[in-house]
PDB file of N, CA and C in Angstrom:
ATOM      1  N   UNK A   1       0.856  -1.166   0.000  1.00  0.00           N
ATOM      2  CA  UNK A   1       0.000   0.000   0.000  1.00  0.00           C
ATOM      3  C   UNK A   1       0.900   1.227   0.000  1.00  0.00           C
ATOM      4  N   UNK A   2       0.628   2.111  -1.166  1.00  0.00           N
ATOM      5  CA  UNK A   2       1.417   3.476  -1.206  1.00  0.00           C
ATOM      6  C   UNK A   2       0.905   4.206  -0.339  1.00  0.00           C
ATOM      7  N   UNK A   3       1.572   4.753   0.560  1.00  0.00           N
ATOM      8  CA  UNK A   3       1.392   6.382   1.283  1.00  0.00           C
ATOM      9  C   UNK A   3       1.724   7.423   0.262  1.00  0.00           C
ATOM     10  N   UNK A   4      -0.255   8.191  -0.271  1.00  0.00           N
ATOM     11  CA  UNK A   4       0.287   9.167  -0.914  1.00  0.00           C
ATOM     12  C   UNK A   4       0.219  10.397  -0.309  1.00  0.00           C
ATOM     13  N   UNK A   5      -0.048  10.449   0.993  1.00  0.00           N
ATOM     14  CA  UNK A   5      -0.414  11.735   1.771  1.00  0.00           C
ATOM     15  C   UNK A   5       0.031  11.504   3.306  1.00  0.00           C
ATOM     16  N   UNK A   6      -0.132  12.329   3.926  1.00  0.00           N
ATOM     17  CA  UNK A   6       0.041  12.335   5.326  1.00  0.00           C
ATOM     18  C   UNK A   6      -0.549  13.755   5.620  1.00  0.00           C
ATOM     19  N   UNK A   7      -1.398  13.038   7.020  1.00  0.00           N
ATOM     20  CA  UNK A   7      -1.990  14.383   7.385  1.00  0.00           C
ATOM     21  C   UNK A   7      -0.999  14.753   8.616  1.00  0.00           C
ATOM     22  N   UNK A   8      -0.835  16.502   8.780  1.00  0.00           N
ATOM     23  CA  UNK A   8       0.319  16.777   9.634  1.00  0.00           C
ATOM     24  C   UNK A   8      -0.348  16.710  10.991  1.00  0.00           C
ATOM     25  N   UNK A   9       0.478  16.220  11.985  1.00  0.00           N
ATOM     26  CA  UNK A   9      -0.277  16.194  13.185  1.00  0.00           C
ATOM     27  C   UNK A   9      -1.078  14.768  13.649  1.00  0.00           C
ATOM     28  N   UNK A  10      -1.093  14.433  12.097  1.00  0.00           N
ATOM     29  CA  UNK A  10      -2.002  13.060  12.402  1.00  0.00           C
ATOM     30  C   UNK A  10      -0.828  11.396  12.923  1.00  0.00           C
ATOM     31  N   UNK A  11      -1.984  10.714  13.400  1.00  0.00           N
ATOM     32  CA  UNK A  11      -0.892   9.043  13.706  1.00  0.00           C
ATOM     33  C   UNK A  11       0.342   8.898  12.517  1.00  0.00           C
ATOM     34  N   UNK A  12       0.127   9.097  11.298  1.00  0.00           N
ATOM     35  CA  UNK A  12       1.202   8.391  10.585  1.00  0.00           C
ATOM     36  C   UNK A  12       2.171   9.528  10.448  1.00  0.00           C
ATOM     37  N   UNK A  13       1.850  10.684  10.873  1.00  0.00           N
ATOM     38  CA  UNK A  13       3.038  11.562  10.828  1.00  0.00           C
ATOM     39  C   UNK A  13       3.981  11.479  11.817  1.00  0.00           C
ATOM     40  N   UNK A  14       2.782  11.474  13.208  1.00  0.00           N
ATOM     41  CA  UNK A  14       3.486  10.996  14.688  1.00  0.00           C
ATOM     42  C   UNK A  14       4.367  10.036  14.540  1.00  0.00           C
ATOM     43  N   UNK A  15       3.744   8.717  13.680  1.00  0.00           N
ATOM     44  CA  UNK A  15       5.146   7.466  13.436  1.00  0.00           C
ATOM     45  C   UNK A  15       6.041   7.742  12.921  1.00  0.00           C
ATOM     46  N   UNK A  16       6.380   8.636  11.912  1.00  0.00           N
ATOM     47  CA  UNK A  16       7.308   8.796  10.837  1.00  0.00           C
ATOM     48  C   UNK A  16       7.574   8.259   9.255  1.00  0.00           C
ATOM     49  N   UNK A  17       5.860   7.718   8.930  1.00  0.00           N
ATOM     50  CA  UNK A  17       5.722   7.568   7.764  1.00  0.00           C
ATOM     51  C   UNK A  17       6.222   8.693   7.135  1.00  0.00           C
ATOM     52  N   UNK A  18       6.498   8.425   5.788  1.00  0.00           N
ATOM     53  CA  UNK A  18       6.400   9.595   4.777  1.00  0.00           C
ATOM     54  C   UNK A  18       6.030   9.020   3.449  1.00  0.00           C
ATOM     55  N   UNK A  19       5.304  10.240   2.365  1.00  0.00           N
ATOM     56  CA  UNK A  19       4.759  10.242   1.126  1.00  0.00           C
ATOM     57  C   UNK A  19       5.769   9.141   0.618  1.00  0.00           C
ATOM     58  N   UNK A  20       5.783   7.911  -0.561  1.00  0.00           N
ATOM     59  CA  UNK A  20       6.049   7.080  -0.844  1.00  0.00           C
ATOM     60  C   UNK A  20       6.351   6.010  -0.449  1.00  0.00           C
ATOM     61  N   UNK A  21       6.218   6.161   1.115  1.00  0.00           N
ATOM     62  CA  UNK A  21       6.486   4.647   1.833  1.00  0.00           C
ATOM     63  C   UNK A  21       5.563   3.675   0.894  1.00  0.00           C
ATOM     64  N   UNK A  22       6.133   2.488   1.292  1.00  0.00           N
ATOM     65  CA  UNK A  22       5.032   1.410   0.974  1.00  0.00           C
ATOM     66  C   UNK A  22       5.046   0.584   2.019  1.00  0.00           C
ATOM     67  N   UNK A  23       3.790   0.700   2.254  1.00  0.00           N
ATOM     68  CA  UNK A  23       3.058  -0.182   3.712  1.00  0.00           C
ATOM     69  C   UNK A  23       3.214  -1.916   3.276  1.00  0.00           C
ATOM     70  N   UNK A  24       4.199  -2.791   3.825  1.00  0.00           N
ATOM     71  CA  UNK A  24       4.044  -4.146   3.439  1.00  0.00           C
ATOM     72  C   UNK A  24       3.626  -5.094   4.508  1.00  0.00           C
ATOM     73  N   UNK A  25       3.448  -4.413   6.003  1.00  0.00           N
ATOM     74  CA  UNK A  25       2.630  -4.626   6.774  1.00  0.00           C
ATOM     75  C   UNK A  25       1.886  -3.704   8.369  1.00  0.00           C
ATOM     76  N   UNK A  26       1.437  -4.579   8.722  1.00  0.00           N
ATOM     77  CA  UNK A  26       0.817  -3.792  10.147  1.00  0.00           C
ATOM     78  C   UNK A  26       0.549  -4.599  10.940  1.00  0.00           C
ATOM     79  N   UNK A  27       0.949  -4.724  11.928  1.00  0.00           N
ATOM     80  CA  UNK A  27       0.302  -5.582  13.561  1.00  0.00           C
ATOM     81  C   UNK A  27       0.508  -6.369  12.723  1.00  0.00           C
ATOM     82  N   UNK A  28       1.815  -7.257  12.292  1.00  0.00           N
ATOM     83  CA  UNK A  28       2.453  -8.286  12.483  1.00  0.00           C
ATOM     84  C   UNK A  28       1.017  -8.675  10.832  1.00  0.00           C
ATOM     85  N   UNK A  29       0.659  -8.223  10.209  1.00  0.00           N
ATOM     86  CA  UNK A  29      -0.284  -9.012   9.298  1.00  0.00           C
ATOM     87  C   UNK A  29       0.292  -8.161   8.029  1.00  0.00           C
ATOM     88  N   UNK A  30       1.002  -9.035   7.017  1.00  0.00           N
ATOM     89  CA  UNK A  30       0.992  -8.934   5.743  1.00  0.00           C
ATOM     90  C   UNK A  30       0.410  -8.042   4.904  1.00  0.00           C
ATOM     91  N   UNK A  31       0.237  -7.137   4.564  1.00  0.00           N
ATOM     92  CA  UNK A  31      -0.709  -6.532   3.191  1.00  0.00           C
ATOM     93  C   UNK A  31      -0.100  -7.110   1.891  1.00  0.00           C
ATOM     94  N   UNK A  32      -1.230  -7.731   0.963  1.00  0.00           N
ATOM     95  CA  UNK A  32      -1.053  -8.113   0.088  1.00  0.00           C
ATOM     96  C   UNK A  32      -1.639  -7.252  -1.192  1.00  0.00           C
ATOM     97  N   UNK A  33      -3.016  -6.312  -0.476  1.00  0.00           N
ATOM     98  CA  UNK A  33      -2.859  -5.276  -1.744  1.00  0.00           C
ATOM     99  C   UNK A  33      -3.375  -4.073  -0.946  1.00  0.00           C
ATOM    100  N   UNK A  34      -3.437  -2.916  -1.497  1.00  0.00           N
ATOM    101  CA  UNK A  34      -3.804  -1.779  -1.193  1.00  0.00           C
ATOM    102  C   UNK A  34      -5.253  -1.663  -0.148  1.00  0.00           C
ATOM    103  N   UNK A  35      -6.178  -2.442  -0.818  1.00  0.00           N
ATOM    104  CA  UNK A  35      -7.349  -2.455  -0.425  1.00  0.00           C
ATOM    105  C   UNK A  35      -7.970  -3.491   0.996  1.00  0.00           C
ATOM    106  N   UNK A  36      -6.842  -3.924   1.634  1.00  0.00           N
ATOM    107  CA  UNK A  36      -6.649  -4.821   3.103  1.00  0.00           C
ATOM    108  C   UNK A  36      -6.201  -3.612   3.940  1.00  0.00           C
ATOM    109  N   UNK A  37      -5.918  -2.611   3.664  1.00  0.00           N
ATOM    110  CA  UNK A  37      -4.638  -2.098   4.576  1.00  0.00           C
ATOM    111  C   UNK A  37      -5.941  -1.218   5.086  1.00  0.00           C
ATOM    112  N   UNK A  38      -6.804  -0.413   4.808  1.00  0.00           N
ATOM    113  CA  UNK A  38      -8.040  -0.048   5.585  1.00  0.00           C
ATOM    114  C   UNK A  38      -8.990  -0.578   6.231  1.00  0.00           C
ATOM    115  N   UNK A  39      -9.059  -1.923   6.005  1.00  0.00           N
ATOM    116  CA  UNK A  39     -10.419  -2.507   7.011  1.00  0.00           C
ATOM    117  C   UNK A  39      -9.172  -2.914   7.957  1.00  0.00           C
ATOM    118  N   UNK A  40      -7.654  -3.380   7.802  1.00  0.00           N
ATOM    119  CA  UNK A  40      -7.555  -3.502   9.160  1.00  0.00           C
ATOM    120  C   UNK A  40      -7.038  -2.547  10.178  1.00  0.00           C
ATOM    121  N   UNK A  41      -6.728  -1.524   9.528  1.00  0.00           N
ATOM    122  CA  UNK A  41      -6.800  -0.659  10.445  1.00  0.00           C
ATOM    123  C   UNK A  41      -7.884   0.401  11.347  1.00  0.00           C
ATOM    124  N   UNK A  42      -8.847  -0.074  10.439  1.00  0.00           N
ATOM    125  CA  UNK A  42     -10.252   0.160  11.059  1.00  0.00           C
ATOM    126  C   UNK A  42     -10.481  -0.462  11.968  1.00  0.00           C
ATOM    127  N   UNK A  43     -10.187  -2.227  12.308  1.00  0.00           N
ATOM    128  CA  UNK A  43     -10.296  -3.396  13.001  1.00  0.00           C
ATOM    129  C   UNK A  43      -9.556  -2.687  14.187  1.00  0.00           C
ATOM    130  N   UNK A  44      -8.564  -2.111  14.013  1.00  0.00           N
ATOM    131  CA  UNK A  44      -7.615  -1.657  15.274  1.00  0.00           C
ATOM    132  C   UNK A  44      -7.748  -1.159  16.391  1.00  0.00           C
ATOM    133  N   UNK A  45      -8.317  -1.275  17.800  1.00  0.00           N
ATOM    134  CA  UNK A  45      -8.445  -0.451  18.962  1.00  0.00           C
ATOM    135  C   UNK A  45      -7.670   0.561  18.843  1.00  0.00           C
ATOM    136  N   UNK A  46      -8.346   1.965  19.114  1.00  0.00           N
ATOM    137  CA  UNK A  46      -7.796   3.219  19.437  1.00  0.00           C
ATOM    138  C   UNK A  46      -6.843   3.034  20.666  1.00  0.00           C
ATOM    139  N   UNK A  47      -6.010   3.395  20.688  1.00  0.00           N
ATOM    140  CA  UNK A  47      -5.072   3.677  21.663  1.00  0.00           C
ATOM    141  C   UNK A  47      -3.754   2.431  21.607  1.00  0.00           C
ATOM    142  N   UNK A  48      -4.108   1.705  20.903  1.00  0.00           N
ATOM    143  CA  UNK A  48      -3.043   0.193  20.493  1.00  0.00           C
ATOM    144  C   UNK A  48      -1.672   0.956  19.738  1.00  0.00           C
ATOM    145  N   UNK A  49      -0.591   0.476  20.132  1.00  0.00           N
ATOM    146  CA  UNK A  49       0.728   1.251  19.105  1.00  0.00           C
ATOM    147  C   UNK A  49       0.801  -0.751  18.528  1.00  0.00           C
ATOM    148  N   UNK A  50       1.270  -0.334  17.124  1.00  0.00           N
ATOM    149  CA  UNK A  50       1.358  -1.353  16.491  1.00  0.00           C
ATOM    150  C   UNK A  50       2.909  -0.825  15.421  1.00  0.00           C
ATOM    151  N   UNK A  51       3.167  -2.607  15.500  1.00  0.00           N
ATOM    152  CA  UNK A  51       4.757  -1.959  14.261  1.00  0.00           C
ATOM    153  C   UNK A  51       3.531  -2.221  13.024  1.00  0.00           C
ATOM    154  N   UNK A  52       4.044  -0.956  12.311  1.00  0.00           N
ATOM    155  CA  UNK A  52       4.201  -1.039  10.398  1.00  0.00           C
ATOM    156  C   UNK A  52       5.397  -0.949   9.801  1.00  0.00           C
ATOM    157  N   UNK A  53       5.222  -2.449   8.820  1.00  0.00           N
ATOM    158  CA  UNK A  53       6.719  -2.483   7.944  1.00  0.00           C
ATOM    159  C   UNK A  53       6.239  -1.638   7.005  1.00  0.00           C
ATOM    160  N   UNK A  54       7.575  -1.145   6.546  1.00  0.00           N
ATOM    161  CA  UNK A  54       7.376  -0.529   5.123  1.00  0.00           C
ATOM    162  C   UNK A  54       8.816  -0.310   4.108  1.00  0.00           C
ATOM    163  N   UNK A  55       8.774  -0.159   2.924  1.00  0.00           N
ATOM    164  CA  UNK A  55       9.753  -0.127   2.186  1.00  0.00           C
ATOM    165  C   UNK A  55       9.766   1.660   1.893  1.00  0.00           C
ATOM    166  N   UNK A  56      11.120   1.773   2.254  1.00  0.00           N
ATOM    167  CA  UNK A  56      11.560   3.425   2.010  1.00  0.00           C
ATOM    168  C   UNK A  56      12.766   2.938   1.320  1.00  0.00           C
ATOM    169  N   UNK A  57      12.761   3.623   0.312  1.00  0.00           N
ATOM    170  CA  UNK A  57      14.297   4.245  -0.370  1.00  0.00           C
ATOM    171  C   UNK A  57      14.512   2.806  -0.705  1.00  0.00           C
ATOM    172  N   UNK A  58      14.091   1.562  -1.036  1.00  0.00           N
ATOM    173  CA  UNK A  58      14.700   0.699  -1.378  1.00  0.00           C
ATOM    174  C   UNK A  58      14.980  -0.735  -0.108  1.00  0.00           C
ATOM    175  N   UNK A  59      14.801   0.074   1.087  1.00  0.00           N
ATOM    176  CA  UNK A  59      15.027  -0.550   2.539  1.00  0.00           C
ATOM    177  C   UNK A  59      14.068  -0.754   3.626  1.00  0.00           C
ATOM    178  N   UNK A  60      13.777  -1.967   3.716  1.00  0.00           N
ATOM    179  CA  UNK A  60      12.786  -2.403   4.870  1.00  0.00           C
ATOM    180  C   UNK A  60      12.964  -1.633   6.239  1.00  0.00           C
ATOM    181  N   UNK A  61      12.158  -1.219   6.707  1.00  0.00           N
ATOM    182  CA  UNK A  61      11.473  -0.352   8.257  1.00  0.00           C
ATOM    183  C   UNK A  61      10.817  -1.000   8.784  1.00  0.00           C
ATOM    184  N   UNK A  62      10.738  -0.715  10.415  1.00  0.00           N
ATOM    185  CA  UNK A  62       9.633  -1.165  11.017  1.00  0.00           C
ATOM    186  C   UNK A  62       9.716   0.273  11.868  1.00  0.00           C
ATOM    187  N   UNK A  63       8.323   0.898  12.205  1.00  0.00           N
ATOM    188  CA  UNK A  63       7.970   1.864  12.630  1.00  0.00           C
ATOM    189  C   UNK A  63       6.917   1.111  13.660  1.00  0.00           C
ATOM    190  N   UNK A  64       6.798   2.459  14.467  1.00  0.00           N
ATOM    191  CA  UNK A  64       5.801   2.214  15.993  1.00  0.00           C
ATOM    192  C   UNK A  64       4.814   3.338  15.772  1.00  0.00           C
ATOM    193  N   UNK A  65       3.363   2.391  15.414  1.00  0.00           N
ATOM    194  CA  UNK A  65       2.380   3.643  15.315  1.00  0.00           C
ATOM    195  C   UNK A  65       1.052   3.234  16.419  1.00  0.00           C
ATOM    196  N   UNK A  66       0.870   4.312  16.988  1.00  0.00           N
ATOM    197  CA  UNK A  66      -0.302   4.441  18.132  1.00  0.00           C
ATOM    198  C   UNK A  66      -1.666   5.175  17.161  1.00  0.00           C
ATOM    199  N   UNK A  67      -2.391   4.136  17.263  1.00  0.00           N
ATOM    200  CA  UNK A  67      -3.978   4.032  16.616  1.00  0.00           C
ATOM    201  C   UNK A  67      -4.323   5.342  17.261  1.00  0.00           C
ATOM    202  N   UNK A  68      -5.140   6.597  16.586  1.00  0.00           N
ATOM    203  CA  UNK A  68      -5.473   7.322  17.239  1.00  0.00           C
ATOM    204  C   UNK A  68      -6.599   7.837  16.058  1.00  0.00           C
ATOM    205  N   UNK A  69      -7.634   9.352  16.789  1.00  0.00           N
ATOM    206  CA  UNK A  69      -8.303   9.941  15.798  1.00  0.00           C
ATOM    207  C   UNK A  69      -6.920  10.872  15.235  1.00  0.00           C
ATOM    208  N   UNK A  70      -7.610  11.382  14.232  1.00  0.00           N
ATOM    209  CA  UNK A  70      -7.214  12.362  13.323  1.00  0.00           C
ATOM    210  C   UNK A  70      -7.174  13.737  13.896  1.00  0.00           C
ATOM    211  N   UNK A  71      -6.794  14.368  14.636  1.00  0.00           N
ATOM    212  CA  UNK A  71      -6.579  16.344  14.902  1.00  0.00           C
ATOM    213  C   UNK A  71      -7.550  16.300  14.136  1.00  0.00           C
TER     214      UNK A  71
END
């Protein structure tokens, strides 16, 4: 899943996503296409920090993101 945005202030900024990451997982579960990566983070209890892998620059990440609303 491409990150084509980030809202400032919001959870994935707090983690340290940025515009072109690619999300290849979350809470330890695989994304296999774009369209998984929203129902499970919908599934997610507010207040849960979960790792997301992702590919930057060519190189696997794991980031720490805390489920939250949106500012």
């Amino acid at each position: 899943a491409l990150v084509a945005d980030i809202v400032p202030g919001g959870p994935a900024d707090n983690a340290g996503l940025k515009r072109g990451d690619i999300i290849i997982s979350f809470d330890s579960k695989k994304i296999k296409d774009m369209t998984e990566l929203p129902r499970i983070v919908a599934d997610t209890p507010i207040g849960k920090t979960v790792d997301i892998g992702i590919i930057r620059n060519g190189r696997e990440k794991v980031l720490k993101i805390t489920i939250s609303y949106l500012p």
